[in-house]
N, C-alpha and C. Protein backbone atom coordinates (compact mmCIF):
# COMPACT_ATOMS: atom_id res chain seq x y z
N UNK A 1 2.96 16.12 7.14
CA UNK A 1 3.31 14.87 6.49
C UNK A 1 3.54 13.78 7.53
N UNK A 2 4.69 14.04 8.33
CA UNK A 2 4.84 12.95 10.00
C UNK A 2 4.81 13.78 10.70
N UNK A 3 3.60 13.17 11.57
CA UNK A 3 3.37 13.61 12.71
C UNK A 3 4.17 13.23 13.84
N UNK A 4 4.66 13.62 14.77
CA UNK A 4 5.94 13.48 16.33
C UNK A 4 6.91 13.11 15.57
N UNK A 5 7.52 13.40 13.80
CA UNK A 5 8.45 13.00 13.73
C UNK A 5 9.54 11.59 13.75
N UNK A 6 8.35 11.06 13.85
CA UNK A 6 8.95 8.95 13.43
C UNK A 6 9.56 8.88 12.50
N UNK A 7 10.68 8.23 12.53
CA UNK A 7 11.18 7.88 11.13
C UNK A 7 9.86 6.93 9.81
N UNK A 8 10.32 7.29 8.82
CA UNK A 8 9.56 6.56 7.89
C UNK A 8 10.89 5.33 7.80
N UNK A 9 9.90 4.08 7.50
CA UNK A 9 10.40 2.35 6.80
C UNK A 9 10.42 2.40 5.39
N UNK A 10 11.37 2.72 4.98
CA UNK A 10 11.59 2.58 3.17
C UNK A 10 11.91 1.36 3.08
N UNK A 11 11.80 0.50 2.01
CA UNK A 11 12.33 -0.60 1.12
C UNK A 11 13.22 -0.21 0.32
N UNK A 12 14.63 -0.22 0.57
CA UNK A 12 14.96 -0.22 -0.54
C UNK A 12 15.01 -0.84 -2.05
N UNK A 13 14.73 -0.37 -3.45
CA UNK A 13 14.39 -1.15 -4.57
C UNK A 13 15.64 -2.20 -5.27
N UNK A 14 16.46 -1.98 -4.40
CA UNK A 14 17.68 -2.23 -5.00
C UNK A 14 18.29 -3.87 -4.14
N UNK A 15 18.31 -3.71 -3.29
CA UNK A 15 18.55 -4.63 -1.86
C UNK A 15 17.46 -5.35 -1.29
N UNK A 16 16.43 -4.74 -1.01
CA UNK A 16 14.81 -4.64 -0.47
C UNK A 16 15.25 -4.18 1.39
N UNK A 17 16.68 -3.92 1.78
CA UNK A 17 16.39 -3.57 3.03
C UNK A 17 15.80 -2.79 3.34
N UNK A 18 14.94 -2.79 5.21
CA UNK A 18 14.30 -1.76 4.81
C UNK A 18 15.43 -0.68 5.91
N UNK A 19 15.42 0.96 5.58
CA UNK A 19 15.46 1.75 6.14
C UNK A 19 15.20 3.04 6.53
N UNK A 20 15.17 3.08 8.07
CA UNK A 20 14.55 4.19 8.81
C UNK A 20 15.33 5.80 8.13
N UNK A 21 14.33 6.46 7.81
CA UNK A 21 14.47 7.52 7.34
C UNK A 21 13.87 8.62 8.23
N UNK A 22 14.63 9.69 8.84
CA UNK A 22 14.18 10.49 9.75
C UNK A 22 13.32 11.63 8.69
N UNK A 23 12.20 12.00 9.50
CA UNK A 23 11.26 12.52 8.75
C UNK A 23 11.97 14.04 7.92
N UNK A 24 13.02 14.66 8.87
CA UNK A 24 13.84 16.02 8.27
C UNK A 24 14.66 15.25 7.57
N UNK A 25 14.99 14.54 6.75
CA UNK A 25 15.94 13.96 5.51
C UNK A 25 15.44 13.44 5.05
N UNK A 26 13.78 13.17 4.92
CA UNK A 26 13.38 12.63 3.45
C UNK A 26 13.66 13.40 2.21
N UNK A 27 13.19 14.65 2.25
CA UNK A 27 14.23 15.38 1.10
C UNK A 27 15.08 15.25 0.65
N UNK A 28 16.17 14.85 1.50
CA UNK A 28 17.23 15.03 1.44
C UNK A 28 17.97 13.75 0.54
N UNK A 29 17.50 13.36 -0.68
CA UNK A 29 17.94 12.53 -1.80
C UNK A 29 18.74 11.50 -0.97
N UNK A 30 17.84 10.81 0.07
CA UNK A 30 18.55 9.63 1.09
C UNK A 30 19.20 8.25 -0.26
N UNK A 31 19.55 7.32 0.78
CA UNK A 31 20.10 6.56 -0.13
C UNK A 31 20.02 5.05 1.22
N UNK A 32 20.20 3.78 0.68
CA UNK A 32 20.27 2.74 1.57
C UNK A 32 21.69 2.44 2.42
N UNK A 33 21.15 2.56 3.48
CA UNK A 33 22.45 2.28 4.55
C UNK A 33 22.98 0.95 4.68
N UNK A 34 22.58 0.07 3.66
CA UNK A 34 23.11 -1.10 3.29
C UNK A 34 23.66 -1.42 1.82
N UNK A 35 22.97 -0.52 0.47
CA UNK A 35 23.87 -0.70 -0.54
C UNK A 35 24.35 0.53 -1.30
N UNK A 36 24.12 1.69 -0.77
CA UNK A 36 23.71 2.51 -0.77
C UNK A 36 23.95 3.29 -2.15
N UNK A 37 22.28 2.42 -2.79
CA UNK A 37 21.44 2.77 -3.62
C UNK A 37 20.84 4.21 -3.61
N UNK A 38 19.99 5.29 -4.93
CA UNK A 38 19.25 6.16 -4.35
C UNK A 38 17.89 5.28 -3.68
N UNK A 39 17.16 6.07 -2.89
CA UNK A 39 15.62 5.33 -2.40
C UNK A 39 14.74 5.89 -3.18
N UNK A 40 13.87 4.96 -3.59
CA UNK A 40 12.76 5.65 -4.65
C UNK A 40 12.02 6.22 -3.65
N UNK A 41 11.64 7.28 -3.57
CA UNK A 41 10.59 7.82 -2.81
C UNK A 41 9.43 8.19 -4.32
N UNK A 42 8.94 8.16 -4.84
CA UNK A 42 8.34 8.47 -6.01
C UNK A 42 7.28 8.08 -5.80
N UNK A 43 5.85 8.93 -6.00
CA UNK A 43 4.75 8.92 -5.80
C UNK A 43 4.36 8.36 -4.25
N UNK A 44 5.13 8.36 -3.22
CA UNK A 44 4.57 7.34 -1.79
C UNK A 44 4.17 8.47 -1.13
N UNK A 45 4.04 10.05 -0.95
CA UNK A 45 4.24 10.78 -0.51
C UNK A 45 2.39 11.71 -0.81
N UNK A 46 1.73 10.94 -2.00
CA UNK A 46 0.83 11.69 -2.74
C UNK A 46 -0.23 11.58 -1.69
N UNK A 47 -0.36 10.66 -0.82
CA UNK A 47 -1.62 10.25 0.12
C UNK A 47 -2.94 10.30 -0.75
N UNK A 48 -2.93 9.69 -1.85
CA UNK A 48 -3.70 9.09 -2.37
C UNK A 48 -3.49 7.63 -2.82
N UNK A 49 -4.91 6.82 -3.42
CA UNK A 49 -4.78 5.60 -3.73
C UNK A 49 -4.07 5.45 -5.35
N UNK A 50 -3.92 4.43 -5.58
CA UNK A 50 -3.63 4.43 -7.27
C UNK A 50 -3.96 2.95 -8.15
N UNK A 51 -4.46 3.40 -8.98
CA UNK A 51 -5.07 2.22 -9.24
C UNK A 51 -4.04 1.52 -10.23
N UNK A 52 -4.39 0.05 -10.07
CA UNK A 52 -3.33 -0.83 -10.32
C UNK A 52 -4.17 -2.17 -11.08
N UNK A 53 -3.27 -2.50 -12.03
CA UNK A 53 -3.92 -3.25 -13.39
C UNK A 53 -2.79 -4.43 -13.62
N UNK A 54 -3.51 -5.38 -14.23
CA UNK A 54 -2.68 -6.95 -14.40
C UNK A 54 -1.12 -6.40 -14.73
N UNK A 55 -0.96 -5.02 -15.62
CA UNK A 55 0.52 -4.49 -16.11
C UNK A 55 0.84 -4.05 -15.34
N UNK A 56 0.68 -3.07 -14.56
CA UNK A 56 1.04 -2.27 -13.21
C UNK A 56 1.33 -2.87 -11.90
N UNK A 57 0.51 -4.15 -11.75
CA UNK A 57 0.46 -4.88 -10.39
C UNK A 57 2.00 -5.21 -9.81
N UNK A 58 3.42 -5.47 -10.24
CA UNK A 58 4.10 -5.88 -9.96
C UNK A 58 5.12 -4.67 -9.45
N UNK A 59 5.43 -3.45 -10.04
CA UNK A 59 5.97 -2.65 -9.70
C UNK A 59 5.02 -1.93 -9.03
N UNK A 60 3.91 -1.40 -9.14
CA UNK A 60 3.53 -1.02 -7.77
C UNK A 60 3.09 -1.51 -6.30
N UNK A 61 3.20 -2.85 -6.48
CA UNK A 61 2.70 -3.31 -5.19
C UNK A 61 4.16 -4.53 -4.93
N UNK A 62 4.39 -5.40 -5.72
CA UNK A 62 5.58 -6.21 -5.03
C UNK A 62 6.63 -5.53 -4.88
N UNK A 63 7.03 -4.60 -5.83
CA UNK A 63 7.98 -3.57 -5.95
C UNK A 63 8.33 -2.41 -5.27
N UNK A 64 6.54 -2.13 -4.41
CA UNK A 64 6.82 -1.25 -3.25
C UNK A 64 7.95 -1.11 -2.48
N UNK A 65 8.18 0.20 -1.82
CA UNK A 65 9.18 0.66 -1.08
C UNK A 65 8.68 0.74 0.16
N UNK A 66 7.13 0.63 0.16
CA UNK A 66 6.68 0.35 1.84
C UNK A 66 5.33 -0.55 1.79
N UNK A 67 4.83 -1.00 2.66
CA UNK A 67 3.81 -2.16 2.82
C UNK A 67 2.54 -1.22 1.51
N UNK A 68 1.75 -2.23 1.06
CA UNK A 68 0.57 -1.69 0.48
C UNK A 68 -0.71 -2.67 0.74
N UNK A 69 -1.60 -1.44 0.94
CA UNK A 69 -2.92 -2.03 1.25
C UNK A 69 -3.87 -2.64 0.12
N UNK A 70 -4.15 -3.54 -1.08
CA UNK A 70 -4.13 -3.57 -1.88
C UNK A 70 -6.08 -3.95 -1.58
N UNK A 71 -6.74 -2.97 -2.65
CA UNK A 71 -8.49 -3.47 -2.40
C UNK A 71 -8.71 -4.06 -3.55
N UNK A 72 -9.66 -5.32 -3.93
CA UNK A 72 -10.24 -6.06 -5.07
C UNK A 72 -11.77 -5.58 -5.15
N UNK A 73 -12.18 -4.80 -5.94
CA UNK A 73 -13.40 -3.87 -6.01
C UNK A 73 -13.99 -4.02 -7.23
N UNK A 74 -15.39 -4.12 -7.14
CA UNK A 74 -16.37 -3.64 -8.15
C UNK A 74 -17.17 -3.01 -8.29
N UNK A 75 -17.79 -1.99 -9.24
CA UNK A 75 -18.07 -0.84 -10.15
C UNK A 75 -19.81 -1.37 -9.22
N UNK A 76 -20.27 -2.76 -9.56
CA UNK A 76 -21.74 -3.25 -8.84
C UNK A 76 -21.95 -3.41 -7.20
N UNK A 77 -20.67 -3.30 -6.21
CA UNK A 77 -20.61 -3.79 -4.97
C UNK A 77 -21.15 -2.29 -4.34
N UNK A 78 -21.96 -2.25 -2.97
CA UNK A 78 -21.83 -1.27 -2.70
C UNK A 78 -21.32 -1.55 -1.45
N UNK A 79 -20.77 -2.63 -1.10
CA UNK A 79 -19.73 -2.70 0.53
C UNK A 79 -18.73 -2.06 -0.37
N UNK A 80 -18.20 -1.78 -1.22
CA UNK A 80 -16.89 -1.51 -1.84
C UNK A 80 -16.96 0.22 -1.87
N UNK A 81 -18.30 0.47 -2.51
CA UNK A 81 -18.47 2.18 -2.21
C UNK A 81 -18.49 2.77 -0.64
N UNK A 82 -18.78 1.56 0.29
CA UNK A 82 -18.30 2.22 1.43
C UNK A 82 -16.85 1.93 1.90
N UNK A 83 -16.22 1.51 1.35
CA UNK A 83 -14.69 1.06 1.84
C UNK A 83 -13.50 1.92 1.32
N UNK A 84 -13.79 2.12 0.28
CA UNK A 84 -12.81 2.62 -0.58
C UNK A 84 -12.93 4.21 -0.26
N UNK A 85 -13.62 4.95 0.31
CA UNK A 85 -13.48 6.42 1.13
C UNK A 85 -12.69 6.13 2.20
N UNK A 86 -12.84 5.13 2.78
CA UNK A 86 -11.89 4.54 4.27
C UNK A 86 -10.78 4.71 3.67
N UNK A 87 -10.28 3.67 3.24
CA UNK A 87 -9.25 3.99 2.04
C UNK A 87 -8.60 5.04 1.64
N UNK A 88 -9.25 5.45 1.11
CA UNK A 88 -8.63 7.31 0.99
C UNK A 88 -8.13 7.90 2.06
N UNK A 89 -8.95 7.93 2.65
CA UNK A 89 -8.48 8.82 4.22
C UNK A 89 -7.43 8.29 4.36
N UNK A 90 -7.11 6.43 5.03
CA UNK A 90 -5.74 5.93 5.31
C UNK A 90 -5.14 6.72 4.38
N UNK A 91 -5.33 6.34 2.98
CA UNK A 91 -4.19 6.83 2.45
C UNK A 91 -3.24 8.22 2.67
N UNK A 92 -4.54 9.13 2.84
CA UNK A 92 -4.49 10.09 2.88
C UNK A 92 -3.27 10.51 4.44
N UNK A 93 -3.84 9.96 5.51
CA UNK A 93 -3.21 10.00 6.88
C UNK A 93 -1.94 9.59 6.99
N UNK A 94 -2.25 8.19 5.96
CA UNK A 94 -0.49 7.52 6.48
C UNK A 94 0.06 8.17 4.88
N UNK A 95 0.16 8.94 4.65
CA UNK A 95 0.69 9.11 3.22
C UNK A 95 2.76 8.48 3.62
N UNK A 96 3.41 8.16 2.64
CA UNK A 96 5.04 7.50 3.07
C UNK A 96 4.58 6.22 3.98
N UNK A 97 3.94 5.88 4.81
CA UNK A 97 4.50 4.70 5.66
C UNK A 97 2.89 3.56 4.78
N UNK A 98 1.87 4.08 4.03
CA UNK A 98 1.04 3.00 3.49
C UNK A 98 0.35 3.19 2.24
N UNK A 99 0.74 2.08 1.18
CA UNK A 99 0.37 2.90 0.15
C UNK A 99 -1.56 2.25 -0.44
N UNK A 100 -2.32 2.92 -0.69
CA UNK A 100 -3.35 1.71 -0.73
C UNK A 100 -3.39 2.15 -2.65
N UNK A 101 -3.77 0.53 -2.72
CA UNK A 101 -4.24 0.61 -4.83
C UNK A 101 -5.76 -0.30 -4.85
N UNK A 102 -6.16 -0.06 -5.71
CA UNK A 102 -7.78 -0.20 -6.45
C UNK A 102 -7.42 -1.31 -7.27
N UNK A 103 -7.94 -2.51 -6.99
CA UNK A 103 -8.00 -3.38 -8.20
C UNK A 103 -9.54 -3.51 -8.70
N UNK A 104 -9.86 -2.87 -9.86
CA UNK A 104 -11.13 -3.56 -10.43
C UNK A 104 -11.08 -4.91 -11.08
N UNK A 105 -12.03 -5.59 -10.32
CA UNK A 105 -11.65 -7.30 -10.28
C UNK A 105 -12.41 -7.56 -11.78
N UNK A 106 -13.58 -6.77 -12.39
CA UNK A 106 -13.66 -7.70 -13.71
C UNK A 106 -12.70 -6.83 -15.00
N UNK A 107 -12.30 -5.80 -14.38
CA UNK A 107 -11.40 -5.32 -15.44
C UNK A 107 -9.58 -6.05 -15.46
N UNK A 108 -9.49 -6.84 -14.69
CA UNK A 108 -8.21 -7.12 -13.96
C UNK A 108 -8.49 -9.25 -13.95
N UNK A 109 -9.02 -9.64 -14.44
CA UNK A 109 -9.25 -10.91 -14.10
C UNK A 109 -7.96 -12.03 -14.09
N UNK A 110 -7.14 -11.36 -14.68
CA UNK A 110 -5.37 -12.24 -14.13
C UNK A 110 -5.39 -11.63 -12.82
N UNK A 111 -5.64 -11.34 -12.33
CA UNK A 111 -5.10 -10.39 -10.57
C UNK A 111 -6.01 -11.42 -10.02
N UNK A 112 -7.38 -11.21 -9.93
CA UNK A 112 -8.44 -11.69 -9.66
C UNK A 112 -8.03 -13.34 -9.24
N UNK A 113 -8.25 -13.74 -10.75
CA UNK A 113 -7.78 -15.34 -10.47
C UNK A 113 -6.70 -15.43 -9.89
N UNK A 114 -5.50 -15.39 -9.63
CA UNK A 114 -4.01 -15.13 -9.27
C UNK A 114 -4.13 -15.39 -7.75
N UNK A 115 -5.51 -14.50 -6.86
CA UNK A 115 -5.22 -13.71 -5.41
C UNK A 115 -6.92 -14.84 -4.95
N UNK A 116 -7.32 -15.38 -6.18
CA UNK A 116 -8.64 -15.78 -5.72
C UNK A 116 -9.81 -16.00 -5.04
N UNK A 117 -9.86 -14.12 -6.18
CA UNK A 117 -10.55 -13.21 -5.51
C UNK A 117 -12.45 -14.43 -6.03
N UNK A 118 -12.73 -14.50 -4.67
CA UNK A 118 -14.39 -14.69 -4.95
C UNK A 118 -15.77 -13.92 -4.41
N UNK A 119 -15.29 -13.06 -3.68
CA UNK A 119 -16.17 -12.23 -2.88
C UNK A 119 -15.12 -10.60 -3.13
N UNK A 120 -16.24 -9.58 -3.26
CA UNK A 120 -15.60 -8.35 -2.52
C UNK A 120 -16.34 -7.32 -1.67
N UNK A 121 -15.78 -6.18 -0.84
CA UNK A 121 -14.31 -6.05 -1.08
C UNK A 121 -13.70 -7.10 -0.28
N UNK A 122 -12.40 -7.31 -1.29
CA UNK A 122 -11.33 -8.24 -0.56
C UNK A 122 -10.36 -6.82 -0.35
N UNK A 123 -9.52 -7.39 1.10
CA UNK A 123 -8.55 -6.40 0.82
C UNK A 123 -7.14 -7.20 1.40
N UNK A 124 -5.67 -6.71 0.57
CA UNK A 124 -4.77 -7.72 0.88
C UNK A 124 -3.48 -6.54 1.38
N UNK A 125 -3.37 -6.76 2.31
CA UNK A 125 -1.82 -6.64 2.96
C UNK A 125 -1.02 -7.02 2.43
N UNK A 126 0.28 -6.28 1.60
CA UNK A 126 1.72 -6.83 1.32
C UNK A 126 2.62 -6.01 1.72
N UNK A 127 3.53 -6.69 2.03
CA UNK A 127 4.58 -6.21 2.81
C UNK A 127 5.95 -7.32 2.11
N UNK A 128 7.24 -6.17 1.45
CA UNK A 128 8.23 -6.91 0.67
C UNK A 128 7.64 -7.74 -0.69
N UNK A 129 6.50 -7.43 -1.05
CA UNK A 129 5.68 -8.41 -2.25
C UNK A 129 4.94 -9.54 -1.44
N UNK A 130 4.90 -9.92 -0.41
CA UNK A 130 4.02 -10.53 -0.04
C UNK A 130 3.03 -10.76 0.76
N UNK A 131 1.87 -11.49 0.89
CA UNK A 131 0.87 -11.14 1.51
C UNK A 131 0.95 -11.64 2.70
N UNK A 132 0.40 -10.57 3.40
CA UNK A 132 0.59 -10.91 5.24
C UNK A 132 -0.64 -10.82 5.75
N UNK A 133 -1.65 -10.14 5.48
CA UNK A 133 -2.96 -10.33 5.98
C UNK A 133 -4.02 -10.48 4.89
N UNK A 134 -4.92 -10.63 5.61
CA UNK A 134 -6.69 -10.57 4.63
C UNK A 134 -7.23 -10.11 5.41
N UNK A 135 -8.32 -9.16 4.49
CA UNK A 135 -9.51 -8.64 5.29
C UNK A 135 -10.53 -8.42 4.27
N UNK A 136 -11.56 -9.05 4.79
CA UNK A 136 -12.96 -9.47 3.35
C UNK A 136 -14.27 -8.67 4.14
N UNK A 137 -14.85 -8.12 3.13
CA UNK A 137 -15.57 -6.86 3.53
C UNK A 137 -15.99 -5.73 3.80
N UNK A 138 -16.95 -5.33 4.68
CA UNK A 138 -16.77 -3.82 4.86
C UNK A 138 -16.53 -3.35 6.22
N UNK A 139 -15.59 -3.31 6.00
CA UNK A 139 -14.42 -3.09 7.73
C UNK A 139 -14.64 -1.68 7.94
N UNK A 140 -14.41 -1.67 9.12
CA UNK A 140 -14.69 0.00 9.79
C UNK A 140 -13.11 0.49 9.49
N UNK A 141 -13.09 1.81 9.57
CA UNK A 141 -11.95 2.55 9.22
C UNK A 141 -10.62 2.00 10.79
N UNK A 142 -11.59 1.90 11.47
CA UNK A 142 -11.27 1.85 13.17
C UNK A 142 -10.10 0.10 12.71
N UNK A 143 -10.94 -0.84 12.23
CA UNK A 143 -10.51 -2.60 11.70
C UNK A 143 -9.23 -2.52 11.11
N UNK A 144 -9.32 -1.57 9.90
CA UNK A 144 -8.49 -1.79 8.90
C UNK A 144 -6.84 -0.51 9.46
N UNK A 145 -7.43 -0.33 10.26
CA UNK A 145 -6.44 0.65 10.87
C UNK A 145 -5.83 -0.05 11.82
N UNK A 146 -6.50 -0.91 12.45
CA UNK A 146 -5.68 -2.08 13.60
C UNK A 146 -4.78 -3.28 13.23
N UNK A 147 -5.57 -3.60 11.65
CA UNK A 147 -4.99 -4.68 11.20
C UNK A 147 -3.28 -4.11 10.21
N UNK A 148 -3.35 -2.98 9.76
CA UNK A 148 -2.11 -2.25 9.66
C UNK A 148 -1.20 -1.85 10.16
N UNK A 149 -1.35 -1.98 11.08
CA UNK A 149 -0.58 -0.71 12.29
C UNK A 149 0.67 -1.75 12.39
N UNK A 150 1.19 -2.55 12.65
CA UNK A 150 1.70 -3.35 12.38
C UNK A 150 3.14 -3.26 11.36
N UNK A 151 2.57 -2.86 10.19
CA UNK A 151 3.51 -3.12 9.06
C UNK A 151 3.93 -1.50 8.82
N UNK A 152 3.90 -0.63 9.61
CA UNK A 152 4.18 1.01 8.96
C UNK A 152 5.32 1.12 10.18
């Protein structure tokens, strides 16, 4: 799950501080060392993506407990069929410190307009609910791994 043992960066849902959680007490029903809330750890752990819809968009991605990689994708793109395996893997690798979600942009067109989306793949960095980077295209696994590294 962590590799050399780094603490994981939680958000807390309650406060939004964030805190370092040593990788032997994530189990351990942690709580925030500032209000001390329980920490949602719930679903961050699956190292998979999850897909996320105009209803869903706010608790899973502003609501996050750690940065999320958020992709704007369509069913016709095929830069998007090569991105979204990248995707996976991150997810898969950083499972706890990055969470990535699937927006299908014509099934989702409040998201779409909202993030103004005109090209894909778009892909958006948030961190605390808000957006900290962009990256438009089909980025190498190597790109989108540099432009993250950052926020975990």
């Amino acid at each position: 799950m962590n590799k050399g043992g780094n603490p994981y960066l939680i958000r807390c849902a309650s406060c939004r501080a964030k805190n370092r959680i040593p990788a032997d007490k994530i189990n351990d029903d942690p709580v925030c060392g500032k209000c001390h809330a329980p920490m949602n750890l719930k679903g961050i752990f699956n190292g998979r993506s999850v897909v996320v819809s105009d209803t869903t968009f706010e608790e899973e991605v502003l609501r996050s407990p750690i940065p999320v990689v958020l992709i704007f994708w369509a069913t016709w793109c095929s830069a998007c069929r090569a991105v979204i395996p990248i995707l996976e893997r991150i997810a898969d690798k950083l499972r706890g410190r990055i969470k990535v979600v699937k927006v299908d942009m014509e099934k989702n067109r409040n998201l779409a307009g909202r993030f103004q989306v005109l090209s894909v793949p778009l892909m958006l960095i948030f961190d605390n609910g808000k957006v900290k980077e962009t990256m438009v295209g089909a980025l190498s696994e190597l790109d989108i791994l540099q432009k993250i590294a950052r926020y975990y």
